[in-house]
N, C-alpha and C. Protein backbone atom coordinates (compact mmCIF):
# COMPACT_ATOMS: atom_id res chain seq x y z
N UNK A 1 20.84 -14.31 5.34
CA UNK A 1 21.64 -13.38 4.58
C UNK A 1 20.85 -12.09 4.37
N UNK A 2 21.48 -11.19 4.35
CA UNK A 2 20.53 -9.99 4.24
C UNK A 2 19.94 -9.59 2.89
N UNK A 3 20.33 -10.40 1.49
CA UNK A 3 19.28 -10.23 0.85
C UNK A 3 18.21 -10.77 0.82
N UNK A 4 18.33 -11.64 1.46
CA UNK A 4 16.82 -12.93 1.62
C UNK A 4 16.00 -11.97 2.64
N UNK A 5 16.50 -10.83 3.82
CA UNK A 5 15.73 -10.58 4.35
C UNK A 5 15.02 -9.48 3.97
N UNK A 6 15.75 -8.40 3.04
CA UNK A 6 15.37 -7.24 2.02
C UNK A 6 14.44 -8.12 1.53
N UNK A 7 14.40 -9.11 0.52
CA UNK A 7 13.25 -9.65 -0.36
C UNK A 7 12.37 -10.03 0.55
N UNK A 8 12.52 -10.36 1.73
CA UNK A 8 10.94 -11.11 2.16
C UNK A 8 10.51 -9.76 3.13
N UNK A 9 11.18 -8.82 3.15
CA UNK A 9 10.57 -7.80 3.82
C UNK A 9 9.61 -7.14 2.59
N UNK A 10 10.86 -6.36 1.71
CA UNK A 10 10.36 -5.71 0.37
C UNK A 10 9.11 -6.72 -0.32
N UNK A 11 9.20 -7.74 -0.28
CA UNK A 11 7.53 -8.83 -0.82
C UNK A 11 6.33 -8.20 -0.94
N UNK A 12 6.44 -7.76 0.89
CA UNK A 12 5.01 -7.08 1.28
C UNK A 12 4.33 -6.11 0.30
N UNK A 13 5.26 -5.37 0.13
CA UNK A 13 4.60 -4.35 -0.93
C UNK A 13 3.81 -5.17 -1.84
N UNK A 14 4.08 -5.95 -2.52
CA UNK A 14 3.49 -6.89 -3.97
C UNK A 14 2.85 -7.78 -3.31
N UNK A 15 2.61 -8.17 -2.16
CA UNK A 15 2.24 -9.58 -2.05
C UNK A 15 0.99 -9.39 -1.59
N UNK A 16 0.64 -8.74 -0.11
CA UNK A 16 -0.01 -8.22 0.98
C UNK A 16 -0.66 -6.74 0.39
N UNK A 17 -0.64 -5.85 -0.26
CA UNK A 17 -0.85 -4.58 0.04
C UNK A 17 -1.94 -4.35 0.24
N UNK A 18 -2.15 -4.66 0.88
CA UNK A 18 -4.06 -3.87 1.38
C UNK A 18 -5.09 -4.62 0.16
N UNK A 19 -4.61 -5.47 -0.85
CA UNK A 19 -5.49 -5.67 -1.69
C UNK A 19 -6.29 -7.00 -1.45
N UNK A 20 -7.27 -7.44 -1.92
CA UNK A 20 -8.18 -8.47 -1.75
C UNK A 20 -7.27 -9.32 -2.79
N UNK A 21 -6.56 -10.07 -2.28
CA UNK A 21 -5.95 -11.33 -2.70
C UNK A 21 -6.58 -11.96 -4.13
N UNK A 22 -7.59 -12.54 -3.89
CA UNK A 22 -8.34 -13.29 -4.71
C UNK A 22 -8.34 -12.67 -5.92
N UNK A 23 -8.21 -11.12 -5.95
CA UNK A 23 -8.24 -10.04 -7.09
C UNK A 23 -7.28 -10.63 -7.71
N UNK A 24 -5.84 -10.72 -7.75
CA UNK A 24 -4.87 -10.79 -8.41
C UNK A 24 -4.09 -12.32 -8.04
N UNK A 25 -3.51 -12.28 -9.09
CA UNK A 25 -2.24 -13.98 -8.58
C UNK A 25 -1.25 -13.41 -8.57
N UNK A 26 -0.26 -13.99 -7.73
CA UNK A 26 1.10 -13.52 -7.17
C UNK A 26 2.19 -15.28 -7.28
N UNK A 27 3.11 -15.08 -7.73
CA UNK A 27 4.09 -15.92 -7.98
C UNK A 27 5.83 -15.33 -7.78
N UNK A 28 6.55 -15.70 -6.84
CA UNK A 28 8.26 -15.63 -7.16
C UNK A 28 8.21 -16.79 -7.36
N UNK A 29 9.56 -17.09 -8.00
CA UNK A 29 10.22 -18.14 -8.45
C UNK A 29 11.79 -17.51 -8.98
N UNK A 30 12.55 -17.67 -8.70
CA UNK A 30 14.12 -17.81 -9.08
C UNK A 30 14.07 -16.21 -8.43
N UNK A 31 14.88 -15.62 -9.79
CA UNK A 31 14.57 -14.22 -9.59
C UNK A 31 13.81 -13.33 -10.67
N UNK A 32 12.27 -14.22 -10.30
CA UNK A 32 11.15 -13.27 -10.93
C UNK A 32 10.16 -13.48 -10.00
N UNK A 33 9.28 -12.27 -10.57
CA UNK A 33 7.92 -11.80 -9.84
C UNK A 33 6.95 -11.52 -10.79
N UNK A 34 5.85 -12.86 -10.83
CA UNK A 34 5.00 -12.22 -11.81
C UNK A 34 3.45 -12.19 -10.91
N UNK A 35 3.10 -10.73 -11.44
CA UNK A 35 1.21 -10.68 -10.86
C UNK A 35 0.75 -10.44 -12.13
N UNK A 36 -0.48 -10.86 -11.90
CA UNK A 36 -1.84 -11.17 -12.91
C UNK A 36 -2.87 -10.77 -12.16
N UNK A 37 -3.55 -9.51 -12.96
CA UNK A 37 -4.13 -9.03 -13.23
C UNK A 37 -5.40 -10.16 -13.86
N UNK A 38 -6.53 -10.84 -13.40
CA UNK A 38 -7.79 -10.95 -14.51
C UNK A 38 -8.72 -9.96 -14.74
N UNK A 39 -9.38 -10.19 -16.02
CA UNK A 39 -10.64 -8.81 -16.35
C UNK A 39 -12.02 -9.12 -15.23
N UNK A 40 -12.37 -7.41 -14.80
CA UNK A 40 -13.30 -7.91 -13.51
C UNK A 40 -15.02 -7.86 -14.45
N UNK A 41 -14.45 -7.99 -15.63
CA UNK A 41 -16.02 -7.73 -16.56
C UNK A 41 -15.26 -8.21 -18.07
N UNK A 42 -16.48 -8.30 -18.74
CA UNK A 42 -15.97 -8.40 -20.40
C UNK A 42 -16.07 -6.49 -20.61
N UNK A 43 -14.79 -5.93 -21.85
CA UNK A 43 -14.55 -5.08 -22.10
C UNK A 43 -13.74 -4.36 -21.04
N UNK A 44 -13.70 -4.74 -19.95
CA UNK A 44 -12.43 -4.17 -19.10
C UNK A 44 -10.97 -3.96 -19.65
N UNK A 45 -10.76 -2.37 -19.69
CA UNK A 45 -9.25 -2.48 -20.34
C UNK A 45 -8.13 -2.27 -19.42
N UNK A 46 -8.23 -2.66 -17.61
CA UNK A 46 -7.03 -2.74 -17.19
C UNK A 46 -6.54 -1.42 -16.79
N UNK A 47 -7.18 0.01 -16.94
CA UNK A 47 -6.32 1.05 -16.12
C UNK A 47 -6.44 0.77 -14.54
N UNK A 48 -7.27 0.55 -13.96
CA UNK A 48 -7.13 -0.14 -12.90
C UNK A 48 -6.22 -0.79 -12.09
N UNK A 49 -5.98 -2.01 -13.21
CA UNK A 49 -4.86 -3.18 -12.44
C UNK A 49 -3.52 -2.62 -13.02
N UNK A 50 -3.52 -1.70 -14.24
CA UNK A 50 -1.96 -1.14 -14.82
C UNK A 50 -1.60 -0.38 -13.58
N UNK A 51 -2.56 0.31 -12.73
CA UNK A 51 -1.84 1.54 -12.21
C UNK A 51 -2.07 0.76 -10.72
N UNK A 52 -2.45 0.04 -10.12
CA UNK A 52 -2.27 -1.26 -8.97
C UNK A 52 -0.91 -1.62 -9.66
N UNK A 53 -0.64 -1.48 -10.49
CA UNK A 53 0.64 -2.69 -10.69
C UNK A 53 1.76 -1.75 -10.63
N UNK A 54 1.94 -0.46 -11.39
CA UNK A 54 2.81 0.68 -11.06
C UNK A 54 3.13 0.81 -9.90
N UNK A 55 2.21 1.17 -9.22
CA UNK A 55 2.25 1.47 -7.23
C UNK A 55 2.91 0.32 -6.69
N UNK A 56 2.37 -1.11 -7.02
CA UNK A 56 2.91 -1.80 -6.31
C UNK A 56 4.39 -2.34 -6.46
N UNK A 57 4.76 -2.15 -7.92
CA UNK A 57 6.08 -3.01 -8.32
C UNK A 57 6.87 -1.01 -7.71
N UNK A 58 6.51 -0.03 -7.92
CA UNK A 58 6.92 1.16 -7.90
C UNK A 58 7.68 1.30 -6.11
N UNK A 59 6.72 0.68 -5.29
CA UNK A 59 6.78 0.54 -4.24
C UNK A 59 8.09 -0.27 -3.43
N UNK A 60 7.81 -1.76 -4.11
CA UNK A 60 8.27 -2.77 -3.87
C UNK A 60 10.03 -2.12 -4.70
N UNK A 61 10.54 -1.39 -5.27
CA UNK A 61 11.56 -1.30 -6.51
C UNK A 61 12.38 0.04 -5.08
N UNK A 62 11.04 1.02 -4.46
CA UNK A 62 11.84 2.05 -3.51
C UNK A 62 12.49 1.05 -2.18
N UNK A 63 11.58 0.09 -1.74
CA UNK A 63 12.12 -0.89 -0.56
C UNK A 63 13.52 -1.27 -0.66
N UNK A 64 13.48 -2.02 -1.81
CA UNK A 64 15.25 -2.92 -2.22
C UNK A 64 16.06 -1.35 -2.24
N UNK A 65 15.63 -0.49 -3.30
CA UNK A 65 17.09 0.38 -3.26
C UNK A 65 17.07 1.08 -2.08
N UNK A 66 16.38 1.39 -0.99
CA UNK A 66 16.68 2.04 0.38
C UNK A 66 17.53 1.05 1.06
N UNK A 67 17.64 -0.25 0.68
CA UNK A 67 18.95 -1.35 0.68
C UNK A 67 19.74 -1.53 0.00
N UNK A 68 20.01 -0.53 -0.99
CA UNK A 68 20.86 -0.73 -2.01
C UNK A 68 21.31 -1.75 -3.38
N UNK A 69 19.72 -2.19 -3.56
CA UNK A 69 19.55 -2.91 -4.08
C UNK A 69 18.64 -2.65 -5.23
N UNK A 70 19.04 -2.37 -6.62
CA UNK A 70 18.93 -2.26 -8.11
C UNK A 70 17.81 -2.81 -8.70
N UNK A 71 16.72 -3.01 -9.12
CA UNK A 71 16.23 -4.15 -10.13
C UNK A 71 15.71 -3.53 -11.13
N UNK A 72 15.69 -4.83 -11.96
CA UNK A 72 15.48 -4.63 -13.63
C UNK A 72 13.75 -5.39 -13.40
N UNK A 73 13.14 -4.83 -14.68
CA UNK A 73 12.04 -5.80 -14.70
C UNK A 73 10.92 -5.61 -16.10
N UNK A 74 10.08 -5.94 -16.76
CA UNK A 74 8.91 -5.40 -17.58
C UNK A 74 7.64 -5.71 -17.29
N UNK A 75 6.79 -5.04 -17.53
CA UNK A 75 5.44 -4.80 -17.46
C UNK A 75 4.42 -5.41 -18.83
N UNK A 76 3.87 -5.93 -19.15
CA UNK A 76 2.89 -6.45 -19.94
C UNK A 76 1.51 -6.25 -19.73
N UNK A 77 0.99 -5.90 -20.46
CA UNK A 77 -0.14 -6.38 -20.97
C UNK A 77 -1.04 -7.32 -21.82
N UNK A 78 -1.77 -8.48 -21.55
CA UNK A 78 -2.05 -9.32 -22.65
C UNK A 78 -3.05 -10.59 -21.90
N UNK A 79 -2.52 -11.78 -23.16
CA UNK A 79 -2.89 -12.78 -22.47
C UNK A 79 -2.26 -13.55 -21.96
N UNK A 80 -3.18 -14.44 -21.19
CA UNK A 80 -1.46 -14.99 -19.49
C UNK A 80 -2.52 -16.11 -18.74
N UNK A 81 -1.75 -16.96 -18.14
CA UNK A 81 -2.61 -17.59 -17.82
C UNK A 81 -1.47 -18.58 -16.04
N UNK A 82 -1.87 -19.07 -14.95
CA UNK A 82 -1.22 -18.45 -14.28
C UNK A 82 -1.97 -19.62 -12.91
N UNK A 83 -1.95 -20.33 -12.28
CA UNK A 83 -2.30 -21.18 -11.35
C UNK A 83 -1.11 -21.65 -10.22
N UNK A 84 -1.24 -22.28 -9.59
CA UNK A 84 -0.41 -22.94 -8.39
C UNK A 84 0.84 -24.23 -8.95
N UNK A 85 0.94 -24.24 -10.19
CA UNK A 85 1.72 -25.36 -10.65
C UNK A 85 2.20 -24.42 -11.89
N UNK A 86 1.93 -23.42 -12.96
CA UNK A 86 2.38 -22.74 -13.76
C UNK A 86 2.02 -21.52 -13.98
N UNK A 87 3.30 -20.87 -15.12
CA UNK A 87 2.98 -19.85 -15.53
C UNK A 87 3.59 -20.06 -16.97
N UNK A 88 2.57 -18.95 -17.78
CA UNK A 88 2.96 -18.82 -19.15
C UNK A 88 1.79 -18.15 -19.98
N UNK A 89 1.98 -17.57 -20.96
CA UNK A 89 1.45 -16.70 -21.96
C UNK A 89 2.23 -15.54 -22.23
N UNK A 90 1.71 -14.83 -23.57
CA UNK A 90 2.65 -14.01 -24.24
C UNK A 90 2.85 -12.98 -23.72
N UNK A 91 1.80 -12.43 -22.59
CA UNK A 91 2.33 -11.24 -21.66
C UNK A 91 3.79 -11.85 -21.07
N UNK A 92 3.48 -12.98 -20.37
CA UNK A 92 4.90 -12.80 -19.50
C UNK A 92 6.10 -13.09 -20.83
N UNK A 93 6.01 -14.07 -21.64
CA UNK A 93 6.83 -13.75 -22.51
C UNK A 93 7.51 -12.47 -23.01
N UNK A 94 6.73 -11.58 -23.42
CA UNK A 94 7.05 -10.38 -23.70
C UNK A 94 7.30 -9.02 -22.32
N UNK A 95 7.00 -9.67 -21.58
CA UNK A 95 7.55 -8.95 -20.06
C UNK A 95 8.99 -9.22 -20.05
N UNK A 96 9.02 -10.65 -19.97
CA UNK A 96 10.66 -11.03 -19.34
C UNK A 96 11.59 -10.68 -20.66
N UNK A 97 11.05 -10.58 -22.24
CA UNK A 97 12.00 -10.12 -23.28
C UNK A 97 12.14 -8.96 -22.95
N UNK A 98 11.34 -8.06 -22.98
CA UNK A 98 11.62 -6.80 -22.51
C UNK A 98 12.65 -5.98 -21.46
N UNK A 99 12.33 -6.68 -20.31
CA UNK A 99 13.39 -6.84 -19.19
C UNK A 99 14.54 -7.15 -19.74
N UNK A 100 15.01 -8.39 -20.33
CA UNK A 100 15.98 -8.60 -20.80
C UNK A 100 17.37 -7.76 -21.80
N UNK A 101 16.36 -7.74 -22.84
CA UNK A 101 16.83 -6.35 -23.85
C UNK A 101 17.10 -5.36 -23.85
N UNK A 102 15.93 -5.01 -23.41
CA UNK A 102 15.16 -3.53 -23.44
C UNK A 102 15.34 -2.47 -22.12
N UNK A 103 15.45 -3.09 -20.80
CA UNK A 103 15.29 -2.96 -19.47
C UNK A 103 16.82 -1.64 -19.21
N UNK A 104 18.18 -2.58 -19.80
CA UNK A 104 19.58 -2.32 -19.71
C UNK A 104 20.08 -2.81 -18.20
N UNK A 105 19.60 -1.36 -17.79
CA UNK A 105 20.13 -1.00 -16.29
C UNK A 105 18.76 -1.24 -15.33
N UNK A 106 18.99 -0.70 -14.02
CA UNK A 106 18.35 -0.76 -12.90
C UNK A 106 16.96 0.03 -13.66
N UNK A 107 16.18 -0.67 -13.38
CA UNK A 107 14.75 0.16 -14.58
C UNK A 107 13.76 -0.75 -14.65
N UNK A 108 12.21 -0.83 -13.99
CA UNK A 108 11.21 -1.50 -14.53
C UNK A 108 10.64 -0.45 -15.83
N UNK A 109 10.63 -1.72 -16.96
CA UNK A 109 10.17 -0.57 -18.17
C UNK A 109 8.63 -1.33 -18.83
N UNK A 110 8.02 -0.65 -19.06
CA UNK A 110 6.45 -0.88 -19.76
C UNK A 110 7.14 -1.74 -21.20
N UNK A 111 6.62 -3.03 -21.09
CA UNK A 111 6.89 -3.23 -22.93
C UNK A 111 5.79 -2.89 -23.80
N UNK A 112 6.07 -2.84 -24.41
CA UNK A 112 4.97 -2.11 -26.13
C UNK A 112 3.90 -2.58 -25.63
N UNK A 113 3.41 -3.61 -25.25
CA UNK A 113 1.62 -4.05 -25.45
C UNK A 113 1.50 -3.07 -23.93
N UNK A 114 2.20 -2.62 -22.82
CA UNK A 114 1.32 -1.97 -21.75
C UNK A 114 1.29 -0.16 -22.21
N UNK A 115 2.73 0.13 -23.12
CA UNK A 115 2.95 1.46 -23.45
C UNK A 115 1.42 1.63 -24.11
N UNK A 116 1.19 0.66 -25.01
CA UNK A 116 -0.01 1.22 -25.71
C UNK A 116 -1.14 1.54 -24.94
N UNK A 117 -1.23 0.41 -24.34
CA UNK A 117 -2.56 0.71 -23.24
C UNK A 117 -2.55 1.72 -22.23
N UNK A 118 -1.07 2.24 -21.64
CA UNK A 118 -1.04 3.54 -20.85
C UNK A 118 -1.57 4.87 -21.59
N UNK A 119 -1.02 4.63 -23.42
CA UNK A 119 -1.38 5.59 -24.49
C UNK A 119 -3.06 5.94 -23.94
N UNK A 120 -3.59 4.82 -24.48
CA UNK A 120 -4.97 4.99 -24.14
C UNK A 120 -5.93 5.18 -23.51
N UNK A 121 -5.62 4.65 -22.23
CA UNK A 121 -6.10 5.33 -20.99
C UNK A 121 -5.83 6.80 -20.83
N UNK A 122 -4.46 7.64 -21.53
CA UNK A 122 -4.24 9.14 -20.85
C UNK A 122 -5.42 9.82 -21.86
N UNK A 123 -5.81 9.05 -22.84
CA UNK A 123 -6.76 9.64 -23.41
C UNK A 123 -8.42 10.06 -22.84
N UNK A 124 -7.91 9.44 -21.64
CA UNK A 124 -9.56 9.53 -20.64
C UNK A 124 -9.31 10.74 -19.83
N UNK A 125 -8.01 11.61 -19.76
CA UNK A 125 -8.01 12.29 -18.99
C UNK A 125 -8.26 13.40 -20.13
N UNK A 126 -8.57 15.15 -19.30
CA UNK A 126 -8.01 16.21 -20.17
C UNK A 126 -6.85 16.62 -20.13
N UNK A 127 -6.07 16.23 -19.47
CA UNK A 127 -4.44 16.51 -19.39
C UNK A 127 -3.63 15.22 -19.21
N UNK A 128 -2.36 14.84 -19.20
CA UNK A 128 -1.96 13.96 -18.91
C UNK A 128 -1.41 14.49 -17.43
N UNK A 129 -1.12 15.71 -17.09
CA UNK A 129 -0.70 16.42 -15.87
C UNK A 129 -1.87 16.18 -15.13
N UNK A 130 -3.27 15.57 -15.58
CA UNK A 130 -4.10 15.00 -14.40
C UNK A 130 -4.70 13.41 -14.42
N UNK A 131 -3.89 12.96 -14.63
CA UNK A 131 -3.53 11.55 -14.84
C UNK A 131 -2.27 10.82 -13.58
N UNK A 132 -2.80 9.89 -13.18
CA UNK A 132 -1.91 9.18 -12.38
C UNK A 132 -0.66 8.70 -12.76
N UNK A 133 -1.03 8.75 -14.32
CA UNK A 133 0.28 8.05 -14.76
C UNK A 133 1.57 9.68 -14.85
N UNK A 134 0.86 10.55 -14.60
CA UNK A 134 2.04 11.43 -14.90
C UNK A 134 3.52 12.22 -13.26
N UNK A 135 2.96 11.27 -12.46
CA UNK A 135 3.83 10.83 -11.40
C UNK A 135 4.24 9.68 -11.70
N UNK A 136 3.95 8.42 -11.88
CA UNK A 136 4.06 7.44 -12.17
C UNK A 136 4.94 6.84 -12.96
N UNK A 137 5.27 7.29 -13.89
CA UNK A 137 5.87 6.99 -14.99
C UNK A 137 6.76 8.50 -15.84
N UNK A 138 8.02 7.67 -16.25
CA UNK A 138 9.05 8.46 -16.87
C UNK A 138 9.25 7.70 -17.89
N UNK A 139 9.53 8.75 -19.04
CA UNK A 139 10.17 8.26 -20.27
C UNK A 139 11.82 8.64 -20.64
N UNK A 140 12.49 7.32 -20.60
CA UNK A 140 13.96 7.46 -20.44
C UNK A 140 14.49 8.45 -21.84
N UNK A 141 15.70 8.34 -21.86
CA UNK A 141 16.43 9.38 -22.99
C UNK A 141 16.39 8.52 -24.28
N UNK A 142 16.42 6.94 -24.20
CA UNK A 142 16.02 6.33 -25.12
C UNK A 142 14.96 5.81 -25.38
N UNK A 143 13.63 6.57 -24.85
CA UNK A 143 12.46 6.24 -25.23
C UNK A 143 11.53 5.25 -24.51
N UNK A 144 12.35 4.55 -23.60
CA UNK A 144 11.58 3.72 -22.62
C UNK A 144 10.91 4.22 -22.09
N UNK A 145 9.82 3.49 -21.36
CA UNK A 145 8.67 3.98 -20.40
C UNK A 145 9.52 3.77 -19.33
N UNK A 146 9.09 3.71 -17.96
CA UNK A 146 10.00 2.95 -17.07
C UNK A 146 9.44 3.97 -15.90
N UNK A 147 9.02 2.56 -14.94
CA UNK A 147 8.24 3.59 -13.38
C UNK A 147 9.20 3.78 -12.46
N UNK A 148 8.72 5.44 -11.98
CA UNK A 148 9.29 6.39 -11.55
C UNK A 148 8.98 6.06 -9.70
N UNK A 149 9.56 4.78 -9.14
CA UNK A 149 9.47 4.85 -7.97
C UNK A 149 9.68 5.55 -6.66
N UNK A 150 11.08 6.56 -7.21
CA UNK A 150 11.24 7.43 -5.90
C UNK A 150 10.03 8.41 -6.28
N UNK A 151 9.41 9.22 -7.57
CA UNK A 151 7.89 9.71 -6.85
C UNK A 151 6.53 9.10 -6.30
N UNK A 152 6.80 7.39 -6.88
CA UNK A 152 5.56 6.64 -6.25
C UNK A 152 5.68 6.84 -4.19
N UNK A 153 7.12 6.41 -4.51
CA UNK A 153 7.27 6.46 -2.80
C UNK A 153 7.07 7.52 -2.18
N UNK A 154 7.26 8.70 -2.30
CA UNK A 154 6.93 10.23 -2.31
C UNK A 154 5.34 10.42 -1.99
N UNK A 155 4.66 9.60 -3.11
CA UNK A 155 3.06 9.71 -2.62
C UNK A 155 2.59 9.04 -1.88
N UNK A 156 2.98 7.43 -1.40
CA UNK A 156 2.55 6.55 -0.89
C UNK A 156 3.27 6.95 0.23
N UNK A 157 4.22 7.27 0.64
CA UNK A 157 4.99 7.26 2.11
C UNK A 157 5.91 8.78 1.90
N UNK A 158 6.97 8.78 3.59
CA UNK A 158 7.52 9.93 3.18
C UNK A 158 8.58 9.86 2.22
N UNK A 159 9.03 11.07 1.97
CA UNK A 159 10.18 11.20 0.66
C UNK A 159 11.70 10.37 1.03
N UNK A 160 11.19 9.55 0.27
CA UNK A 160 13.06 8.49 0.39
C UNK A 160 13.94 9.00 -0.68
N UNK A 161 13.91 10.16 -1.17
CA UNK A 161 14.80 10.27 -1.73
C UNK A 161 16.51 10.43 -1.43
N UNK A 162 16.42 11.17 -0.07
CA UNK A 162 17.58 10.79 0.31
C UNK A 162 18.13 9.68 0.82
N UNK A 163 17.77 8.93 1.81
CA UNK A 163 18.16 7.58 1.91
C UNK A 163 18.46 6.89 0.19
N UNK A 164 17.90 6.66 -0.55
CA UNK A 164 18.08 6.01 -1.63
C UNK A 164 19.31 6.66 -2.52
N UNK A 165 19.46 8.31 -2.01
CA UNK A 165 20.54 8.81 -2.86
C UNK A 165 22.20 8.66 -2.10
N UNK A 166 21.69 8.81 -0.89
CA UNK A 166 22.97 7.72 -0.02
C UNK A 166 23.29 6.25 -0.58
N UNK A 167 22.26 5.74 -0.64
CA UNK A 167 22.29 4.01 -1.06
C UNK A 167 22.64 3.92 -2.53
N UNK A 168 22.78 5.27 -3.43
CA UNK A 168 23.15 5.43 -4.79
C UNK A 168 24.85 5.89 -4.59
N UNK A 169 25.20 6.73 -3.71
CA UNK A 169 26.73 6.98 -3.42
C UNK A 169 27.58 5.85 -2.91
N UNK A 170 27.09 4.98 -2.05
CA UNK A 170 27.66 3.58 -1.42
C UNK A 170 28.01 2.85 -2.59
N UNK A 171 26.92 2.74 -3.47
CA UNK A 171 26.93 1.44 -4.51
C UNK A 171 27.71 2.58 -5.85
N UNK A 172 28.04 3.74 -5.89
CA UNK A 172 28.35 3.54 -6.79
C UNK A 172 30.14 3.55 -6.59
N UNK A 173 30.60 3.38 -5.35
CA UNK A 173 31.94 3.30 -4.97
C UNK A 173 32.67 2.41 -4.93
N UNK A 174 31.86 0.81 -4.77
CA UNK A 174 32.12 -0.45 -4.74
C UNK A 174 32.42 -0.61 -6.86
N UNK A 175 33.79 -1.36 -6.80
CA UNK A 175 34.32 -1.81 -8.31
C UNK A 175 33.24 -2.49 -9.13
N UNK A 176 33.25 -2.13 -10.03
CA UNK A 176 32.50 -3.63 -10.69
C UNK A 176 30.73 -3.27 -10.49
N UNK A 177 30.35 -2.04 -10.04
CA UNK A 177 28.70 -2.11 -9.95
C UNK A 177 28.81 -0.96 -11.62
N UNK A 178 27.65 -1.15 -11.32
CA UNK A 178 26.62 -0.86 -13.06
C UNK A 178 26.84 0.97 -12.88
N UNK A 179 27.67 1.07 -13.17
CA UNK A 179 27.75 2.54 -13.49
C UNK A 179 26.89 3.40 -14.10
N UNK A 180 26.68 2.86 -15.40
CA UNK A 180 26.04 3.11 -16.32
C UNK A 180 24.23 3.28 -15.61
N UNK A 181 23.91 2.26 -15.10
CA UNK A 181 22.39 2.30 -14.46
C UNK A 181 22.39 3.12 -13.49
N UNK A 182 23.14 2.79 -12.56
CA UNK A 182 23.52 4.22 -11.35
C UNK A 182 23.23 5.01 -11.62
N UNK A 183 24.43 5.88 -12.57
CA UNK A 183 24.61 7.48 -12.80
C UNK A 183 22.84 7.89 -13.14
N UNK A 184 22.46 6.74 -14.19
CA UNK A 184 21.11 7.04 -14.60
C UNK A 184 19.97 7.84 -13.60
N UNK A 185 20.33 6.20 -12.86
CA UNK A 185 19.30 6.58 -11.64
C UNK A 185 19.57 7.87 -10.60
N UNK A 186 20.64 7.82 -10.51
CA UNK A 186 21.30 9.57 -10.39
C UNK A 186 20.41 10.44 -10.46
N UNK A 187 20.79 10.46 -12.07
CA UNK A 187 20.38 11.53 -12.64
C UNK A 187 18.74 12.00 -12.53
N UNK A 188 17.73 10.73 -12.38
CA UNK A 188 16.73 10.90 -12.03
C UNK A 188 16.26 11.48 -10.76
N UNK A 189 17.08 10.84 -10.14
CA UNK A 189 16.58 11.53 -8.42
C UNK A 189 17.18 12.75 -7.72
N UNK A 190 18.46 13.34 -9.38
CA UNK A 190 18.66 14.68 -9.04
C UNK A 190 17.61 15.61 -9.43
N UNK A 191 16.83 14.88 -10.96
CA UNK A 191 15.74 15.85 -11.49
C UNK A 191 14.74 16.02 -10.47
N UNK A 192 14.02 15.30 -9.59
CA UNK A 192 12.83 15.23 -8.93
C UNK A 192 13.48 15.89 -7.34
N UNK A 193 14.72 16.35 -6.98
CA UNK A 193 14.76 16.88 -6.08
C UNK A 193 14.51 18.25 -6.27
C-alpha cells in the first residue's frame, strides 16, 4: 500500500541518518516513533541531541507531506528509559500528552520540559538569529513551539516548498481532511516563501 511505502521510505531520515547508531535508540510501534537521546557525559544538557532530533523528525515530517501526508507528534525532554522489549518514562509520557492535546493539527510541537531547555540553550548564543534553533523552530499563534520542517528541508536538501504546497492543494480538496491544520500549514509555507 502506498502508505507502508512513504513510511519505510520516509524512516530513513530517523532511522539511518548518517548517525552512529549506538548514539541513540530508535523504536516504531503502532503509530509512534520514539528516539532517545542518552547523556554522552554527566552535566550534559542535550543541545546536541535536541537539535539531532529537530533535523531529524523535521526531515522525516518534509518526506510524508511531499506525499501528502500530515503528522502530529511531541518532543520531550527528561527521563526515559528504552531497550529491545520496552519503552517508558515521563519524557515519553509527556511527549505523547502533548501530541495528543496540545499538538491539534498537522504539527510536531516541543512540550514544556524541551521548550525550557530550547529557552536555555538560546541563551548560549548572542542572538537567537544566530542560533540553529531560529530556522528550526516556529512559535504557533497559540503559543506552541512546533518544528518548522519546510525550512529544515530548505537547509538539508533543495527547497520542497512547492511540491509540499501542491500536496497542501490536493489534500485540501478531498471532504473530510483537517482544514483547520491545512490552512495552518498554508499559512506557514506562504510566510517562508
Amino acid at each position: 500500500a502506498r502508505i507502508h511505502r512513504v513510511l519505510r521510505t520516509s524512516r530513513g531520515f530517523i532511522d539511518t541518518r548518517g548517525l552512529d547508531r549506538p548514539t541513540y535508540a530508535f523504536k516504531a510501534f503502532t503509530d509512534n516513533i520514539v528516539l532517545a537521546w542518552p547523556p554522552r557525559h554527566p552535566g550534559d544538557d542535550g543541545e546536541g541531541r535536541i537539535g539531532r532530533t529537530l533535523m531529524m523528525t523535521g526531515m522525516f515530517q518534509a518526506a510524508l507531506a511531499l506525499e501528502g501526508f500530515f503528522i502530529r507528534g511531541g518532543i520531550a525532554f527528561g527521563l526515559h528509559f528504552m531497550d529491545e522489549f520496552v519503552v517508558f518514562g515521563p519524557a515519553l509520557i509527556e511527549a505523547h500528552d502533548s501530541e495528543t492535546a496540545r499538538a491539534i493539527f498537522p504539527r510536531v510541537i516541543l512540550a514544556t520540559s524541551a521548550v525550557e531547555r530550547v529557552r536555555a540553550h538560546l541563551e548560549y548564543y548572542a542572538s537567537v538569529r544566530w542560533s540553529p534553533h531560529e530556522s528550526h523552530l516556529l512559535v504557533d499563534a497559540d503559543g506552541e513551539w512546533f518544528i518548522s520542517y519546510l525550512e529544515i528541508a530548505r537547509v538539508d536538501d533543495e527547497l520542497v516548498a512547492d511540491p509540499v504546497a501542491s500536496g497542501l492543494a490536493a489534500n485540501l480538496a478531498h471532504p473530510g481532511g483537517n482544514v483547520t491544520g491545512l490552512s495552518t500549514m498554508k499559512t506557514e509555507l506562504t510566510a517562508k516563501l
